[in-house]
N, C-alpha and C. Protein backbone atom coordinates (compact mmCIF):
# COMPACT_ATOMS: atom_id res chain seq x y z
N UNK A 1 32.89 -27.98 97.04
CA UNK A 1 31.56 -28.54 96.95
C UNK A 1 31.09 -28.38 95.50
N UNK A 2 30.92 -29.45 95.20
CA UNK A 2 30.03 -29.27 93.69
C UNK A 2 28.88 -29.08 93.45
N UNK A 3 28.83 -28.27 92.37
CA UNK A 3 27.30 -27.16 92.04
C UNK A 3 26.07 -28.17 92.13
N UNK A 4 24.87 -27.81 92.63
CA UNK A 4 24.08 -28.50 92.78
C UNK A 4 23.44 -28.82 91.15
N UNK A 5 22.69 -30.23 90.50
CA UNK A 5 22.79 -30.39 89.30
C UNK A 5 20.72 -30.19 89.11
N UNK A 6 20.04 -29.61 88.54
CA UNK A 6 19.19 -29.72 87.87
C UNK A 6 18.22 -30.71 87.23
N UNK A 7 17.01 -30.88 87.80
CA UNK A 7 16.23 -32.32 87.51
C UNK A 7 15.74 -31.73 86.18
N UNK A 8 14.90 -30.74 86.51
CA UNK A 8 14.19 -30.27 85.29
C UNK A 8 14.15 -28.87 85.30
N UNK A 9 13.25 -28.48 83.89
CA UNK A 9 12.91 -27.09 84.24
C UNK A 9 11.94 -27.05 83.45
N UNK A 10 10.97 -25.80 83.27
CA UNK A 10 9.96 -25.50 82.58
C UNK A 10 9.81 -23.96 83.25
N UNK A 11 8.67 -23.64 82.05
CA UNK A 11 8.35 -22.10 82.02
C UNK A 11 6.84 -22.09 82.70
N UNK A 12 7.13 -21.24 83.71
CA UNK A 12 5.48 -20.88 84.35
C UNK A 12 4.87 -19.27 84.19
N UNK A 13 3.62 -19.89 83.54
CA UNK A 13 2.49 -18.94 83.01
C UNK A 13 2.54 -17.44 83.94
N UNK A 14 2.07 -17.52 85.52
CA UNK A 14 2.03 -16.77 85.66
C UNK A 14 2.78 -17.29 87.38
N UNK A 15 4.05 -16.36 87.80
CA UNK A 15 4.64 -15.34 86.89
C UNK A 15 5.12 -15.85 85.47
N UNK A 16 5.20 -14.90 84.07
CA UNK A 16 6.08 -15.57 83.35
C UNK A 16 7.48 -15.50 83.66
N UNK A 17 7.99 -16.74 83.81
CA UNK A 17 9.03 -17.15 84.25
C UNK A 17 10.21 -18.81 84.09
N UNK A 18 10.87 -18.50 83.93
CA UNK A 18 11.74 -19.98 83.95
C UNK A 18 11.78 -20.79 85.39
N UNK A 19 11.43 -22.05 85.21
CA UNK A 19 11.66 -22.62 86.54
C UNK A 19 12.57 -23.50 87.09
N UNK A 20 13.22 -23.70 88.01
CA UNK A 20 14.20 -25.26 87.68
C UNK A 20 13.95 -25.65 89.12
N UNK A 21 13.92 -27.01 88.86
CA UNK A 21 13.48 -28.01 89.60
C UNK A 21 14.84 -28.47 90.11
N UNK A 22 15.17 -28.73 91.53
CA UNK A 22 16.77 -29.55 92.01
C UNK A 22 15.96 -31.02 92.80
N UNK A 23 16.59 -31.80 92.79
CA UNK A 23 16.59 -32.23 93.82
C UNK A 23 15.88 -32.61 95.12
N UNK A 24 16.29 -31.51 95.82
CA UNK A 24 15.94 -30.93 97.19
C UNK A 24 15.58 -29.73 97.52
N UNK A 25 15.52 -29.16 98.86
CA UNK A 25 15.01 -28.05 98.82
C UNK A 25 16.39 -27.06 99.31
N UNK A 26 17.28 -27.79 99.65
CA UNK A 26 18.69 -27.51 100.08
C UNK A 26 19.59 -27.47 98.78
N UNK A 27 19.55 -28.25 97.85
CA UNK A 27 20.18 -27.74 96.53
C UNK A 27 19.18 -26.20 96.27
N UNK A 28 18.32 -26.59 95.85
CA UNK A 28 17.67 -25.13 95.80
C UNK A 28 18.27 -23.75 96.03
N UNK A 29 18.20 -23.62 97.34
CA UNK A 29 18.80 -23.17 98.81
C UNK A 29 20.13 -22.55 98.36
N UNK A 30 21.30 -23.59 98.05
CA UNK A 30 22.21 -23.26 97.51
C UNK A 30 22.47 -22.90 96.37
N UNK A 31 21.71 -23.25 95.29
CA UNK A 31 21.79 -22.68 93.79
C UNK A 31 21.48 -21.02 94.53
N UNK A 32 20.37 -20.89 94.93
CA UNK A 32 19.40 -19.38 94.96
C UNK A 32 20.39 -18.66 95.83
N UNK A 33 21.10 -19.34 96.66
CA UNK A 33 22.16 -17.97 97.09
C UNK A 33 23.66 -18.13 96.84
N UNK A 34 24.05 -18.69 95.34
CA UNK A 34 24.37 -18.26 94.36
C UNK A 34 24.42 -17.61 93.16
N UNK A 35 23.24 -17.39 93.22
CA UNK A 35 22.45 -17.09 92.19
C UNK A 35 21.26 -15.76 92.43
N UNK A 36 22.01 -14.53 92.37
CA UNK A 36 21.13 -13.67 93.60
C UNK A 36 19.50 -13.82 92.72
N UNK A 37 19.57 -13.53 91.65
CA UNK A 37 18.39 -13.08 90.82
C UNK A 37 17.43 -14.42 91.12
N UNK A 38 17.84 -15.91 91.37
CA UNK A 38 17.02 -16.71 91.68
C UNK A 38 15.82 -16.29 92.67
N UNK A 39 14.91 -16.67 92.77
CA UNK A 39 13.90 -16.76 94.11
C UNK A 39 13.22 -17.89 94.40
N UNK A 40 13.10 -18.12 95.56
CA UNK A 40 11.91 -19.48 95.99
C UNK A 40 10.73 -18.73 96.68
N UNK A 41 9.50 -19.36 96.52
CA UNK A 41 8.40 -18.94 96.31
C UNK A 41 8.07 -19.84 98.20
N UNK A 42 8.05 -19.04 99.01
CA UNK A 42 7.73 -20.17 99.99
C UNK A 42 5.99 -20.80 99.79
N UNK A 43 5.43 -20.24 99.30
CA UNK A 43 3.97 -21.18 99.12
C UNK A 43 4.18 -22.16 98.15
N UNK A 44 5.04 -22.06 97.36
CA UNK A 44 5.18 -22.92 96.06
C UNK A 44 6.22 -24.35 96.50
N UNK A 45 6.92 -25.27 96.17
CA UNK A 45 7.40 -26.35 96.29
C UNK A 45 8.69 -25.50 96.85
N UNK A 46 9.52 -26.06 97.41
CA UNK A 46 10.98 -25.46 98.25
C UNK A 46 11.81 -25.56 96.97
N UNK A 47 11.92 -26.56 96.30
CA UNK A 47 12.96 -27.19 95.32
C UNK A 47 12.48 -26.26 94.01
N UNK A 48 11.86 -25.49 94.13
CA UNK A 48 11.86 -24.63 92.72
C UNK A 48 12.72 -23.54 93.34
N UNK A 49 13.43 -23.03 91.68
CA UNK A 49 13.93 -22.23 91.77
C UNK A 49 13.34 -20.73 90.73
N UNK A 50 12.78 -20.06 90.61
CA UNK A 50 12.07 -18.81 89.87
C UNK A 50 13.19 -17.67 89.46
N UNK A 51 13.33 -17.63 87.83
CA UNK A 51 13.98 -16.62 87.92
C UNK A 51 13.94 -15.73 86.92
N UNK A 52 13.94 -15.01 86.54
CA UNK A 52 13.86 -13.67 85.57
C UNK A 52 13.72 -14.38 84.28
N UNK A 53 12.76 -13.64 83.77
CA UNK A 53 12.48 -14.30 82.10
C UNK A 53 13.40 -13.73 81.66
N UNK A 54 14.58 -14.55 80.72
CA UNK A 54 15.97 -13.86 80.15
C UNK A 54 15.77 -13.28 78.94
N UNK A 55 16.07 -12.18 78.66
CA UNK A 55 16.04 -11.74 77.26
C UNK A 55 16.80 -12.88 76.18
N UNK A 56 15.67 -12.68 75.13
CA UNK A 56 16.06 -13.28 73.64
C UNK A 56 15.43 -14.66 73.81
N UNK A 57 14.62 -15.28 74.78
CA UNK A 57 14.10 -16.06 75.48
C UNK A 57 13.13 -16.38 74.00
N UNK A 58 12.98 -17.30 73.10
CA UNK A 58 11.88 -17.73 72.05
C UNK A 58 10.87 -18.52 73.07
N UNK A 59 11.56 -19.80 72.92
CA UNK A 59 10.74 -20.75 73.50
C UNK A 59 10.88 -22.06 74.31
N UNK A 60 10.41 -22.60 75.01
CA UNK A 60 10.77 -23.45 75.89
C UNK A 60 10.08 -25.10 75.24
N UNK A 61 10.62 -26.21 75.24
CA UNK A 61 10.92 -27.49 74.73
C UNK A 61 11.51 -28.30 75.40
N UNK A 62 10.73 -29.52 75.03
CA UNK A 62 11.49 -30.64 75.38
C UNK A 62 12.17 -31.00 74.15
N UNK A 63 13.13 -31.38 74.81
CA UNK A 63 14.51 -32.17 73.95
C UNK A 63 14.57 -33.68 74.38
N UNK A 64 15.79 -34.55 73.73
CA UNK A 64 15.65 -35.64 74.27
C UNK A 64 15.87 -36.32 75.76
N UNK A 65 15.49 -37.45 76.21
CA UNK A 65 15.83 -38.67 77.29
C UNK A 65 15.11 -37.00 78.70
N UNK A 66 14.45 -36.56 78.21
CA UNK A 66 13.88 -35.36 79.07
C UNK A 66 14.32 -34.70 79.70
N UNK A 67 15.38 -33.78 79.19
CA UNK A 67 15.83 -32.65 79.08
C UNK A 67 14.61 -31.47 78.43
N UNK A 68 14.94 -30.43 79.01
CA UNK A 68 14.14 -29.47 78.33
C UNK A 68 15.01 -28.15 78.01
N UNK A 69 14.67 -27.91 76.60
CA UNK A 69 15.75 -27.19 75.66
C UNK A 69 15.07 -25.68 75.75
N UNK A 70 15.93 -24.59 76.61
CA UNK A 70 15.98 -23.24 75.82
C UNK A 70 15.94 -22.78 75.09
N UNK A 71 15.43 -22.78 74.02
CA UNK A 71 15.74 -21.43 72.27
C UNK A 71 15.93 -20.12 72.60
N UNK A 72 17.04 -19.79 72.10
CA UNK A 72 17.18 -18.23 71.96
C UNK A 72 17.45 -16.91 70.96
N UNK A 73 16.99 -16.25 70.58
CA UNK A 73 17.22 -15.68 69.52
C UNK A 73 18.45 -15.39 68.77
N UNK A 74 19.74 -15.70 70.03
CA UNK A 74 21.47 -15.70 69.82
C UNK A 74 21.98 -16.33 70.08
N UNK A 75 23.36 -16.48 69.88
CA UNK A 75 23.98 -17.66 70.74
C UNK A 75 24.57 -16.24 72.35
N UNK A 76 24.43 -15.58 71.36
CA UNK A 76 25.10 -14.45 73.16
C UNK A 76 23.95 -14.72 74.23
N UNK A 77 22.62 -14.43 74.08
CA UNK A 77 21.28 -14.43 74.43
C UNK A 77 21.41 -15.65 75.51
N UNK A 78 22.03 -17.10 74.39
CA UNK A 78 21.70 -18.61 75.04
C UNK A 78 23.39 -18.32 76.09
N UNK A 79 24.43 -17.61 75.60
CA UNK A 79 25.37 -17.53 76.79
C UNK A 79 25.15 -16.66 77.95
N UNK A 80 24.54 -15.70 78.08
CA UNK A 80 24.53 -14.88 79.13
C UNK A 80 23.74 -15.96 79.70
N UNK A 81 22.44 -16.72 79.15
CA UNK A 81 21.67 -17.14 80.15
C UNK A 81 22.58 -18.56 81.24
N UNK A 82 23.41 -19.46 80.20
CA UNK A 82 23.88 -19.93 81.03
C UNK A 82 24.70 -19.73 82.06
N UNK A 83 25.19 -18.85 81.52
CA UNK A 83 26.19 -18.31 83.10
C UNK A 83 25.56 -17.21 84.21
N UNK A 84 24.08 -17.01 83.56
CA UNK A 84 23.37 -16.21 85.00
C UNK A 84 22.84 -18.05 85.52
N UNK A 85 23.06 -18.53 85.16
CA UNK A 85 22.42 -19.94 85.99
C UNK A 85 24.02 -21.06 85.99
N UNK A 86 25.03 -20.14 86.20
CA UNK A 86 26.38 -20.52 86.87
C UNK A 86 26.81 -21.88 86.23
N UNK A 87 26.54 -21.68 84.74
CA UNK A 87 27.05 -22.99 83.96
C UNK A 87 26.54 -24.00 84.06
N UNK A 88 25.08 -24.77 84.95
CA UNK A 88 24.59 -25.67 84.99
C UNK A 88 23.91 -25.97 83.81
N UNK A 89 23.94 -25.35 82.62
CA UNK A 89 22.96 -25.69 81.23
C UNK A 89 23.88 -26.66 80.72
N UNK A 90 23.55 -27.16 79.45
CA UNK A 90 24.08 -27.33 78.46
C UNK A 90 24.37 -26.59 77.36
N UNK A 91 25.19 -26.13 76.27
CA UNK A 91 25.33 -25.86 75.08
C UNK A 91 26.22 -26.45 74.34
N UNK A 92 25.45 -26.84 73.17
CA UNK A 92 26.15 -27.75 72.42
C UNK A 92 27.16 -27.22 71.10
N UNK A 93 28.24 -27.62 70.78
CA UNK A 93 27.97 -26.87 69.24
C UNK A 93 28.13 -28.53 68.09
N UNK A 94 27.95 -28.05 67.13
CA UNK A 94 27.17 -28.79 65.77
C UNK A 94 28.40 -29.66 65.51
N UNK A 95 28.66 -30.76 65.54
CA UNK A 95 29.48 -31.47 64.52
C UNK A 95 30.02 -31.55 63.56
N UNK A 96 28.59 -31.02 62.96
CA UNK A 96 28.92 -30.76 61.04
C UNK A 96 29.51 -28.97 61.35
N UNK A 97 29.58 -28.64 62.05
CA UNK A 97 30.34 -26.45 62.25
C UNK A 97 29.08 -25.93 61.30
N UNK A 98 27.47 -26.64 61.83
CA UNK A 98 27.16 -25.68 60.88
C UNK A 98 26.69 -24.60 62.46
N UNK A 99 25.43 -23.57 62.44
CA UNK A 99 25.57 -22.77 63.48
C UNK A 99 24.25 -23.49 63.73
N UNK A 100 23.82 -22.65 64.71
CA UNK A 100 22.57 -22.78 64.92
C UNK A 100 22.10 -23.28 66.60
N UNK A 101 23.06 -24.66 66.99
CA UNK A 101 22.92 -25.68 67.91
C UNK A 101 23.17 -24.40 69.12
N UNK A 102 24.01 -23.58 69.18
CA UNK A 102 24.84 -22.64 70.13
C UNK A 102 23.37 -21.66 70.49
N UNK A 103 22.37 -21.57 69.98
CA UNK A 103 21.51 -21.14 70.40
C UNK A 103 20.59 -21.46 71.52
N UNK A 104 20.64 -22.65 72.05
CA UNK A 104 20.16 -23.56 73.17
C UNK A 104 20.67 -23.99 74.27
N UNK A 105 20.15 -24.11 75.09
CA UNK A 105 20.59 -23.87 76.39
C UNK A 105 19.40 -25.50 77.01
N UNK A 106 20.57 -26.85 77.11
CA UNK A 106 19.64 -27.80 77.57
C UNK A 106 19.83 -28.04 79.10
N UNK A 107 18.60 -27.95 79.90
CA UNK A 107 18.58 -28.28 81.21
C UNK A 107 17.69 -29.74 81.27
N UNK A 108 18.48 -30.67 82.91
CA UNK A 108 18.18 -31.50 83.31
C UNK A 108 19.01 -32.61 83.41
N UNK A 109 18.09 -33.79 84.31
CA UNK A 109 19.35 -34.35 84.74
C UNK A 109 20.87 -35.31 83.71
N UNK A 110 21.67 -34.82 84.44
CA UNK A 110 23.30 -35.32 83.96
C UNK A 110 23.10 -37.26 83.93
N UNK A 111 23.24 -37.48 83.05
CA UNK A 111 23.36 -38.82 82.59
C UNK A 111 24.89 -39.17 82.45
N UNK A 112 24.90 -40.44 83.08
CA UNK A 112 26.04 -40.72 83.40
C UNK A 112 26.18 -42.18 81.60
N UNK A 113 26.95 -42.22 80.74
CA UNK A 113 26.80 -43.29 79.51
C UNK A 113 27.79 -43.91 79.97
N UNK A 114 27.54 -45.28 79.78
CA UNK A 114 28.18 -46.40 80.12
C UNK A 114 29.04 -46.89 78.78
């Protein structure tokens, strides 16, 4: 079965926290019990997923075609976070080898280019 894929995400005030948006409430469902540290909020929407503000965490952004981009103070920082969220991010690295890009972590939905 393939990993459930990510509409969006954003950071909520209170709790402070990262959020990601699936789908459904059954992707959800299955990300969050993969994902022990995830939680769903039953008063809140089913399809969110709530999970630990990650260390090295700067700031949260939109990037392009609406994706929203992670900053992190490392590129270790931007790797631990993707693989506590089981490789569904993005990380890019730079074309030109300069550094920098490896610091970000882009979530949302997978575009298919023709």
């Amino acid at each position: 079965m393939s990993p459930p894929s990510i509409l969006s995400a954003f950071l909520s005030v209170t709790p402070l926290e990262p959020v990601l948006v699936f789908p459904s409430s059954e992707d959800a469902a299955l990300f969050q019990s993969r994902c022990k540290q995830g939680r769903i909020i039953s008063s809140e929407r089913p399809n969110w997923v709530y999970l630990p503000l990650p260390p090295g965490l700067l700031r949260v952004r939109t990037a392009r075609e609406g994706d929203v981009a992670f900053d992190f103070e490392s590129e270790r920082a931007a790797g631990d976070f993707d693989r506590s969220i089981k490789g569904l991010g993005r990380v890019y690295e730079n074309p030109r080898g300069e550094r920098g890009w490896e610091k970000c972590v882009y979530l949302g939905r997978v575009r298919e280019f023709k």
